[in-house]
PDB file of N, CA and C in Angstrom:
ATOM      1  N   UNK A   1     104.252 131.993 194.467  1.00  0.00           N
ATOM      2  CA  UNK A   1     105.269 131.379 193.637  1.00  0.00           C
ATOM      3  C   UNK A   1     106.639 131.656 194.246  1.00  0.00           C
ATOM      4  N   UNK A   2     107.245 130.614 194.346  1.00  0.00           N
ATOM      5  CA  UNK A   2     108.721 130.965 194.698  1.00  0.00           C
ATOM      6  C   UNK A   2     109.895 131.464 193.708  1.00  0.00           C
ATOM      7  N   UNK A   3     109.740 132.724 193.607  1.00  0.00           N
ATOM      8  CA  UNK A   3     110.972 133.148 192.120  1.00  0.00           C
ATOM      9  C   UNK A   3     112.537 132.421 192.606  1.00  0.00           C
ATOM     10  N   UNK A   4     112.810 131.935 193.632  1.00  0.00           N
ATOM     11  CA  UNK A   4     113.865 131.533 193.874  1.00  0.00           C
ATOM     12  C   UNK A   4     114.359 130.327 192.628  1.00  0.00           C
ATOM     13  N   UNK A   5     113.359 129.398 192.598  1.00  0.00           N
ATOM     14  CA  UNK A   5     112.924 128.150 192.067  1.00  0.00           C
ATOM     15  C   UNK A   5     113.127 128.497 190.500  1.00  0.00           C
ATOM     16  N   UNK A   6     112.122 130.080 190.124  1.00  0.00           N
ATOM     17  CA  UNK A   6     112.352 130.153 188.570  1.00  0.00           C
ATOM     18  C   UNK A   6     113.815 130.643 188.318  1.00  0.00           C
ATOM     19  N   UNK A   7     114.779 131.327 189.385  1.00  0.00           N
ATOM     20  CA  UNK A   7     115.941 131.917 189.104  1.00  0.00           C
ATOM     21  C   UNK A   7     116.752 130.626 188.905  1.00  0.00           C
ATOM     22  N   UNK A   8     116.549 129.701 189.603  1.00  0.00           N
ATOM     23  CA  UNK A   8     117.741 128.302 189.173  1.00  0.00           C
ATOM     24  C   UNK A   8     117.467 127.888 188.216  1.00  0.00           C
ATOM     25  N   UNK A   9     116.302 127.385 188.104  1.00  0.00           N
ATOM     26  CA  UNK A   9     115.858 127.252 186.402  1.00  0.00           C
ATOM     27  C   UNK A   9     116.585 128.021 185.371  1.00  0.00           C
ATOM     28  N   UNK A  10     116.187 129.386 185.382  1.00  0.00           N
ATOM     29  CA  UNK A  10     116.728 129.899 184.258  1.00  0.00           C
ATOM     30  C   UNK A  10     118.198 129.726 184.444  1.00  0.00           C
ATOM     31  N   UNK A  11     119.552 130.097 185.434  1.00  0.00           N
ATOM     32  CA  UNK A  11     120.675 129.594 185.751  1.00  0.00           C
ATOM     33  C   UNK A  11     120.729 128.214 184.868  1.00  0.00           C
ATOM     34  N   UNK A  12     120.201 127.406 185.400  1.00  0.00           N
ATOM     35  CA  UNK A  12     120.570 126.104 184.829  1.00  0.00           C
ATOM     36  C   UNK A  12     120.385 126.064 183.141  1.00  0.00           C
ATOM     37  N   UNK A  13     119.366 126.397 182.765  1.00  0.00           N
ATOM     38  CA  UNK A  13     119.284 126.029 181.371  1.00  0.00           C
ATOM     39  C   UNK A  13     120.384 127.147 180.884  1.00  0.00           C
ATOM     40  N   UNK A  14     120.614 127.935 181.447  1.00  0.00           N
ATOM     41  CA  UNK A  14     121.527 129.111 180.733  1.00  0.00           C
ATOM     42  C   UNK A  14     123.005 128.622 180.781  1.00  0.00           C
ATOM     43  N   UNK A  15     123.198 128.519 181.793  1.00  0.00           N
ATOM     44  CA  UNK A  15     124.322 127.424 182.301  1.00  0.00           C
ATOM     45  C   UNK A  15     124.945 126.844 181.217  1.00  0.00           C
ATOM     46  N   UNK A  16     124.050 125.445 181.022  1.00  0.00           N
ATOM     47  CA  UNK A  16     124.226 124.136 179.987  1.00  0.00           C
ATOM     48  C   UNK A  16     123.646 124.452 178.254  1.00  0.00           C
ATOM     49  N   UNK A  17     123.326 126.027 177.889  1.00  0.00           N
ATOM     50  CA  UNK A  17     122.769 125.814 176.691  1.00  0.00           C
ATOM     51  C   UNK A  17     123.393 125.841 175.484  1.00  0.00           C
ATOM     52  N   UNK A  18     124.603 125.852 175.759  1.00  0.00           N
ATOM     53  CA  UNK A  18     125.885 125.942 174.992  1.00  0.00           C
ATOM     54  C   UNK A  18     126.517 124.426 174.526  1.00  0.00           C
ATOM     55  N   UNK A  19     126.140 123.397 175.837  1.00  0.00           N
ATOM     56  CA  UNK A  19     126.731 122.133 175.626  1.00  0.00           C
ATOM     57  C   UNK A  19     126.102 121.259 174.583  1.00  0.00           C
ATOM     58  N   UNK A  20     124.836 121.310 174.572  1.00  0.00           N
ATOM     59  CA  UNK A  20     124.822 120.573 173.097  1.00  0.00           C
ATOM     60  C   UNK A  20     125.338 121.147 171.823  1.00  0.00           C
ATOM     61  N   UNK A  21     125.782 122.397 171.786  1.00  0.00           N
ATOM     62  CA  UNK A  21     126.456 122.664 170.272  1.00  0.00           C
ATOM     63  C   UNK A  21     128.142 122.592 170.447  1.00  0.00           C
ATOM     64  N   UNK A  22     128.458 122.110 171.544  1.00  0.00           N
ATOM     65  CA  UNK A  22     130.012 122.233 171.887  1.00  0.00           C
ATOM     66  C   UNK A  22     129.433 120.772 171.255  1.00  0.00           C
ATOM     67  N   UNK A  23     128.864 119.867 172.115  1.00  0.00           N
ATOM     68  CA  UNK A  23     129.308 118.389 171.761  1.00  0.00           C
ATOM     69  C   UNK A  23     128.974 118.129 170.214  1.00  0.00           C
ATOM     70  N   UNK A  24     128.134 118.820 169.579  1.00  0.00           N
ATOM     71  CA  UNK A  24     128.154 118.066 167.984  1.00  0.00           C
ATOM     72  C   UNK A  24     129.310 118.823 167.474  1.00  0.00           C
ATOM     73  N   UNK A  25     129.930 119.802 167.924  1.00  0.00           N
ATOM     74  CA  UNK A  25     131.131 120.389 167.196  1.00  0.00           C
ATOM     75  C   UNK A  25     132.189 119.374 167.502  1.00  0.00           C
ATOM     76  N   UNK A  26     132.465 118.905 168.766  1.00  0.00           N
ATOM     77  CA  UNK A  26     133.736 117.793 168.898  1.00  0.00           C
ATOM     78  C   UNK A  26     132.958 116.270 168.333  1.00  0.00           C
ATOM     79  N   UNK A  27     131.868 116.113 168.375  1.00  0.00           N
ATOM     80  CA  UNK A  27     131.324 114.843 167.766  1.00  0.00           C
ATOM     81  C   UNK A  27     131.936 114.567 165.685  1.00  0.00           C
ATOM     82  N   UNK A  28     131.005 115.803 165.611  1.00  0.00           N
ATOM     83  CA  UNK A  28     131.189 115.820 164.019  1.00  0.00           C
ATOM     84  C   UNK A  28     132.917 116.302 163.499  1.00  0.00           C
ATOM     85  N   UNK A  29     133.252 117.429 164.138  1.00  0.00           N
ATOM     86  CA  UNK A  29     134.734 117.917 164.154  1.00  0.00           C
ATOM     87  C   UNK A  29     134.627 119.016 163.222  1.00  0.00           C
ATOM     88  N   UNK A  30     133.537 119.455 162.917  1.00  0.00           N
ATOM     89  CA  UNK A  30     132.616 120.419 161.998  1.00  0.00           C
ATOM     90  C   UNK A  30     132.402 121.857 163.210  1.00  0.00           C
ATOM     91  N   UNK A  31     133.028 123.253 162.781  1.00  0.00           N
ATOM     92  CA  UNK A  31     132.445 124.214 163.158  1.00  0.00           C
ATOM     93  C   UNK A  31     131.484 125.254 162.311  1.00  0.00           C
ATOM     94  N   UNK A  32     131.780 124.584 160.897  1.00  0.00           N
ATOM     95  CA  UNK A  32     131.321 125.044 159.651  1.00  0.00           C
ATOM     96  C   UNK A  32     130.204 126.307 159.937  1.00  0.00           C
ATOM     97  N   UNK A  33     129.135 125.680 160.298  1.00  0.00           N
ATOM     98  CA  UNK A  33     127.890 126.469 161.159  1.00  0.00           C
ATOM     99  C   UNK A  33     127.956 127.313 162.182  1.00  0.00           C
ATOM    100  N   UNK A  34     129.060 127.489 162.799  1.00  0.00           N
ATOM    101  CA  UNK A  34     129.044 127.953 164.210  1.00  0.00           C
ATOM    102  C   UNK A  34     129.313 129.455 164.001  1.00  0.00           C
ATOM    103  N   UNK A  35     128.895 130.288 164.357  1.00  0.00           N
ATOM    104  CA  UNK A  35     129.000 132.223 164.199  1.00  0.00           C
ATOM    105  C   UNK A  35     130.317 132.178 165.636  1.00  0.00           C
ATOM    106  N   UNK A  36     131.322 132.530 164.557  1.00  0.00           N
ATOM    107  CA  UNK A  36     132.383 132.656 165.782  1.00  0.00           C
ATOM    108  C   UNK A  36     132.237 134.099 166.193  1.00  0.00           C
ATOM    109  N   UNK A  37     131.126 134.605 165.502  1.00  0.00           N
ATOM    110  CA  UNK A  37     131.116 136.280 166.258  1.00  0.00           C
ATOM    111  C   UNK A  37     129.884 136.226 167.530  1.00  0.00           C
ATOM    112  N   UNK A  38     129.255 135.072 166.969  1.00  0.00           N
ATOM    113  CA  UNK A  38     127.799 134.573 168.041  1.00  0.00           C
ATOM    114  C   UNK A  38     128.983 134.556 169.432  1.00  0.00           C
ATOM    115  N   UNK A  39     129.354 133.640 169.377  1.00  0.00           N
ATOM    116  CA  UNK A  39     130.258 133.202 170.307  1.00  0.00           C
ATOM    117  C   UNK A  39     131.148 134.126 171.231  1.00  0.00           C
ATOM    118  N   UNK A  40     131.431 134.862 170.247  1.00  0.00           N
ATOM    119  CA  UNK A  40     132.535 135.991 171.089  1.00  0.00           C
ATOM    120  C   UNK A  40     131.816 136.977 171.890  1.00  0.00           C
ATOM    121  N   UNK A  41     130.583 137.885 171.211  1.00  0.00           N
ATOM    122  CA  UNK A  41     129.329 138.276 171.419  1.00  0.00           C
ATOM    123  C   UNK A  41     129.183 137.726 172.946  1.00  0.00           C
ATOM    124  N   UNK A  42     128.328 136.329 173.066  1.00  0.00           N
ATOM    125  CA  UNK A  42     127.450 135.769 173.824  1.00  0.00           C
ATOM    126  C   UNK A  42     128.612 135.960 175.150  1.00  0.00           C
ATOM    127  N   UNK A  43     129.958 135.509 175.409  1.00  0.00           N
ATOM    128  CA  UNK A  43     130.828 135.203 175.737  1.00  0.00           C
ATOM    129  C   UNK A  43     130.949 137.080 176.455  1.00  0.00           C
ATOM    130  N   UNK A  44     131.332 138.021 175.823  1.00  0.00           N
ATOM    131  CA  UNK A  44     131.034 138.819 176.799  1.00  0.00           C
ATOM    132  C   UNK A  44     129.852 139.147 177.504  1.00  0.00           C
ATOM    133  N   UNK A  45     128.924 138.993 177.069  1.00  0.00           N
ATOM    134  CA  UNK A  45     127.877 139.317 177.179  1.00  0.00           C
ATOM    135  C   UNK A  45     127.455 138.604 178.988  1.00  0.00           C
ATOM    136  N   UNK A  46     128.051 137.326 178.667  1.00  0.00           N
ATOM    137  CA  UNK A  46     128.193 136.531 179.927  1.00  0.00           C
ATOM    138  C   UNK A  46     128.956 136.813 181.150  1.00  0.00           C
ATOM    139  N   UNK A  47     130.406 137.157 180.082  1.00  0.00           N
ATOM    140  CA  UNK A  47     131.253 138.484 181.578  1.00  0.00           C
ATOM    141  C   UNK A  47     130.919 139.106 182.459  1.00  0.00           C
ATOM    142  N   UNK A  48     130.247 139.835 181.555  1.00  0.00           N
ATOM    143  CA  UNK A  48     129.707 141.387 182.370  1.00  0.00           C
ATOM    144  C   UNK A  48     128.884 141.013 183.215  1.00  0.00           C
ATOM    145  N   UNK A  49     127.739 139.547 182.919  1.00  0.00           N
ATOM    146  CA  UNK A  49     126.772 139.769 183.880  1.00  0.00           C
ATOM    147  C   UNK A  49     127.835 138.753 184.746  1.00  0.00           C
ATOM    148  N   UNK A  50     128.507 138.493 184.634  1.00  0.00           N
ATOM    149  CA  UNK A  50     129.607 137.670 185.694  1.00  0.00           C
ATOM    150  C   UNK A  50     129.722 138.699 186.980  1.00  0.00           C
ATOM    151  N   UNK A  51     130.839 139.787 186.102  1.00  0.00           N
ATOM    152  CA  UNK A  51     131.033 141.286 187.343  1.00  0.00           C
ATOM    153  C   UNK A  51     129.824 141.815 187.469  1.00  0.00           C
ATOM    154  N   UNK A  52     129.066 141.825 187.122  1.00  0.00           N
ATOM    155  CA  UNK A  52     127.736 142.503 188.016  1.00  0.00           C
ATOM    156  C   UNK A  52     127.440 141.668 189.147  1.00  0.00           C
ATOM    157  N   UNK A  53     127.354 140.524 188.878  1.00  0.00           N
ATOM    158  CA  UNK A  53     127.118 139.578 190.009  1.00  0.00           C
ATOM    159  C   UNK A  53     128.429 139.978 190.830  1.00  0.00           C
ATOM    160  N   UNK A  54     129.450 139.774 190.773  1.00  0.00           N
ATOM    161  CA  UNK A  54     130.503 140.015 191.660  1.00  0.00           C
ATOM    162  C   UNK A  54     130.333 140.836 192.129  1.00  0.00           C
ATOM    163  N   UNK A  55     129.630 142.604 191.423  1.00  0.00           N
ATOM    164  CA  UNK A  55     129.365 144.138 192.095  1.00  0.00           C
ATOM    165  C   UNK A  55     128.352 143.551 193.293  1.00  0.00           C
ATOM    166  N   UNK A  56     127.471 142.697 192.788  1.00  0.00           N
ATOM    167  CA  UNK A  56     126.195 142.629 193.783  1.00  0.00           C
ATOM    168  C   UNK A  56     126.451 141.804 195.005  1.00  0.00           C
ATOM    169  N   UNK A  57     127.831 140.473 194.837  1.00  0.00           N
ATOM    170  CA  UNK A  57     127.666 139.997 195.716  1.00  0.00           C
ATOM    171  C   UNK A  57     126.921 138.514 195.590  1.00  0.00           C
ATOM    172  N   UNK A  58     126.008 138.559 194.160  1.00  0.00           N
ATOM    173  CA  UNK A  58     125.119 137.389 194.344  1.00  0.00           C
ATOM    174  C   UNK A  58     125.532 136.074 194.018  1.00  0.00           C
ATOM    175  N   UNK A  59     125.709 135.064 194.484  1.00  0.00           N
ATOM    176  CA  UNK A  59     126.360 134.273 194.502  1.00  0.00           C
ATOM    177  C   UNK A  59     125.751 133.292 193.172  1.00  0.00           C
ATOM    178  N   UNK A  60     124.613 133.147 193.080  1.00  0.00           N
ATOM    179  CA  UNK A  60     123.985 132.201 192.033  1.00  0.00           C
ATOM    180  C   UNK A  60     124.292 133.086 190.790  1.00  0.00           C
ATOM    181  N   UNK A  61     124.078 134.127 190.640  1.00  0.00           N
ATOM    182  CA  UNK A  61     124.319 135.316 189.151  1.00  0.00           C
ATOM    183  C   UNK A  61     126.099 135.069 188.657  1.00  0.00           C
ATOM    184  N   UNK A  62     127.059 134.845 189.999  1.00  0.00           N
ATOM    185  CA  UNK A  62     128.577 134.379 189.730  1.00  0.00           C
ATOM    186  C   UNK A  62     128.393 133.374 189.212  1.00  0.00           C
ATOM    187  N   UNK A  63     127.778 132.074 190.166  1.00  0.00           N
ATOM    188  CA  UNK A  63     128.363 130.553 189.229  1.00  0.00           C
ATOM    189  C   UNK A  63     128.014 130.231 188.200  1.00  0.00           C
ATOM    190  N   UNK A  64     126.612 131.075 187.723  1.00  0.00           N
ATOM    191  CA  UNK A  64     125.572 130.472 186.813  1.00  0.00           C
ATOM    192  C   UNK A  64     126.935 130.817 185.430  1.00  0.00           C
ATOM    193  N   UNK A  65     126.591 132.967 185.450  1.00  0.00           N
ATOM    194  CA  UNK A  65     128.081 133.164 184.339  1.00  0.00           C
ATOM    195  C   UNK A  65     129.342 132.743 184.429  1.00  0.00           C
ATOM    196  N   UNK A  66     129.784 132.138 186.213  1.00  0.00           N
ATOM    197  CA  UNK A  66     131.307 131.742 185.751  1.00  0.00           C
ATOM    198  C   UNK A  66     131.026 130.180 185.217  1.00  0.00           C
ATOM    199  N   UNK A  67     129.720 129.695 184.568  1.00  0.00           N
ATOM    200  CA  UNK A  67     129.637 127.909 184.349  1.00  0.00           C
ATOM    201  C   UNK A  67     129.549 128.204 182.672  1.00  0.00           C
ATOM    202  N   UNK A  68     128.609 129.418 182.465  1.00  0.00           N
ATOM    203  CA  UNK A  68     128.496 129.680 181.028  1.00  0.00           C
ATOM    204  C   UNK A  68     129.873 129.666 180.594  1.00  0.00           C
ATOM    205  N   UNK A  69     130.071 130.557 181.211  1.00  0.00           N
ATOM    206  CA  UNK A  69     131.561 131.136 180.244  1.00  0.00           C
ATOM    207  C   UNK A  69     132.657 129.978 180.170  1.00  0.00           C
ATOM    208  N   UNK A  70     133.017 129.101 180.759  1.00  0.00           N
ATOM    209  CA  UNK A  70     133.407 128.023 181.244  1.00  0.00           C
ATOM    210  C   UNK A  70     133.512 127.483 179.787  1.00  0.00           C
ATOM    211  N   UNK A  71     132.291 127.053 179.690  1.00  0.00           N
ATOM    212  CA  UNK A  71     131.618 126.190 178.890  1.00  0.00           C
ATOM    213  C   UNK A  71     132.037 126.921 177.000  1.00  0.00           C
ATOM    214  N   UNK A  72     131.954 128.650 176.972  1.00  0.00           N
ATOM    215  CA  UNK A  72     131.739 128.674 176.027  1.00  0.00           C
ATOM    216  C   UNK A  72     133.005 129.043 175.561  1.00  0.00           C
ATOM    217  N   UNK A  73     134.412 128.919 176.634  1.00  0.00           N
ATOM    218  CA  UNK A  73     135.705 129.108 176.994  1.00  0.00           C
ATOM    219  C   UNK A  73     136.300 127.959 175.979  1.00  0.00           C
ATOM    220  N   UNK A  74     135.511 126.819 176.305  1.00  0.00           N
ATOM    221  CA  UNK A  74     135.704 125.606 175.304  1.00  0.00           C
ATOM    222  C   UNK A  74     135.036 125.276 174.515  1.00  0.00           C
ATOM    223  N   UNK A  75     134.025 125.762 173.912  1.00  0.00           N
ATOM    224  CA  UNK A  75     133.649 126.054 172.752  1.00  0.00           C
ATOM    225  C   UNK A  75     134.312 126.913 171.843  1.00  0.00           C
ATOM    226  N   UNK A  76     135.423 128.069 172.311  1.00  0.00           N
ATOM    227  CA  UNK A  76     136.573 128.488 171.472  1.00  0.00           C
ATOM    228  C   UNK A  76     137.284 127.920 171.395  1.00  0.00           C
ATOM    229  N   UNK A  77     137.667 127.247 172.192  1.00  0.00           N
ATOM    230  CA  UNK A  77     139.333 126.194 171.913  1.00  0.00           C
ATOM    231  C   UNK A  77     138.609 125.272 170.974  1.00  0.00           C
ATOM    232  N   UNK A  78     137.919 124.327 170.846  1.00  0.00           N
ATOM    233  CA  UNK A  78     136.697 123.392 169.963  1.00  0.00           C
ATOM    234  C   UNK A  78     136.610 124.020 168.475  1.00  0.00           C
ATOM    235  N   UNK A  79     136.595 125.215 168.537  1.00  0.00           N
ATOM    236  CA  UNK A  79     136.174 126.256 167.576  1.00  0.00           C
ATOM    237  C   UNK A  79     137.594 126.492 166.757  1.00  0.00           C
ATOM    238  N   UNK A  80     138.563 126.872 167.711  1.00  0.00           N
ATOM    239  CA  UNK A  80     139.677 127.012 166.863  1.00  0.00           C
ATOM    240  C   UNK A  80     140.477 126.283 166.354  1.00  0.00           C
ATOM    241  N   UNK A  81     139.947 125.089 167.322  1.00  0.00           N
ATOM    242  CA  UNK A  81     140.704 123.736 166.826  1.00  0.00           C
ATOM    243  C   UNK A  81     140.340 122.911 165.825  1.00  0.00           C
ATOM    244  N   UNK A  82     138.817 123.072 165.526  1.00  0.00           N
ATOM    245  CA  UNK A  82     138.207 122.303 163.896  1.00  0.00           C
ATOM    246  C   UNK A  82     138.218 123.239 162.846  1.00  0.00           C
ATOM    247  N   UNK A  83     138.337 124.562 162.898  1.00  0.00           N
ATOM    248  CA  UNK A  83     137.527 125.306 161.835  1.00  0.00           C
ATOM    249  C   UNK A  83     138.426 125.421 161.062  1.00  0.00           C
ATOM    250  N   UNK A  84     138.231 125.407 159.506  1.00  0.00           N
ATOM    251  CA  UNK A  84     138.544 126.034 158.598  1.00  0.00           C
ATOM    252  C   UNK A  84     139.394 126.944 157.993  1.00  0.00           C
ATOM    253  N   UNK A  85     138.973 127.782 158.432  1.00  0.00           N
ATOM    254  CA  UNK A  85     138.907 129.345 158.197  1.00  0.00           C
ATOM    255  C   UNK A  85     140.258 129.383 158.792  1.00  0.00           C
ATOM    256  N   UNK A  86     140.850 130.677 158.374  1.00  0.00           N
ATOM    257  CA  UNK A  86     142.362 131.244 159.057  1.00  0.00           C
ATOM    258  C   UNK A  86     141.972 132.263 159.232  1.00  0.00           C
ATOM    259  N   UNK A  87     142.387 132.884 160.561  1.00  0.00           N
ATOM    260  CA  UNK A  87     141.503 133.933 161.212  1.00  0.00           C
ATOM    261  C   UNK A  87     143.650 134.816 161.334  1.00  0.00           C
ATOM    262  N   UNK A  88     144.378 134.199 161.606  1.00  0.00           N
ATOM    263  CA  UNK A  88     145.506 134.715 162.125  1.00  0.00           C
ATOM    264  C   UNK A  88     146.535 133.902 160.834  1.00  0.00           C
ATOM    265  N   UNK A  89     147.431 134.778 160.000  1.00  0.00           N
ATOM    266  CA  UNK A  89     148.261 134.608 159.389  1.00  0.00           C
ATOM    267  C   UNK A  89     149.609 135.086 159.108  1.00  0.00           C
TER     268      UNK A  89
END
């Protein structure tokens, strides 16, 4: 088996698994549902394995977390821009 093959895989779906709940949040304009602590959470969580990849050098472990984070970078702006809630007053 080539693990190379399962490492892009997982990259990729990890990558993009954020974009279908970004797009029904700018579709609907609804964050109602969305755990803005999920988000903040997931979002470091993605960092770190960002600088680990940077410690290691590995180039696919960088783009995969610098595409997540990207992604879930605008899922906060999305987030702060429909929701509700007043977080800062």
């Amino acid at each position: 088996m080539d693990w190379e093959i399962i490492g892009y895989g997982a990259a990729t779906l990890t990558m993009f698994g954020f974009v279908p709940q970004l797009v029904k949040m700018v579709q609907t304009k609804s964050v109602d549902d969305v755990s803005l602590f999920m988000m903040v959470q997931l979002g470091l969580g993605v960092f770190l394995w960002m600088v680990y990849g940077l410690h290691l050098q590995n180039s696919p472990l960088i783009v995969a977390n610098f595409v997540s984070l990207t992604t879930l970078t605008l899922g906060l702006v999305v987030y702060f821009k429909y929701t509700t809630r007043r977080y800062f007053r």
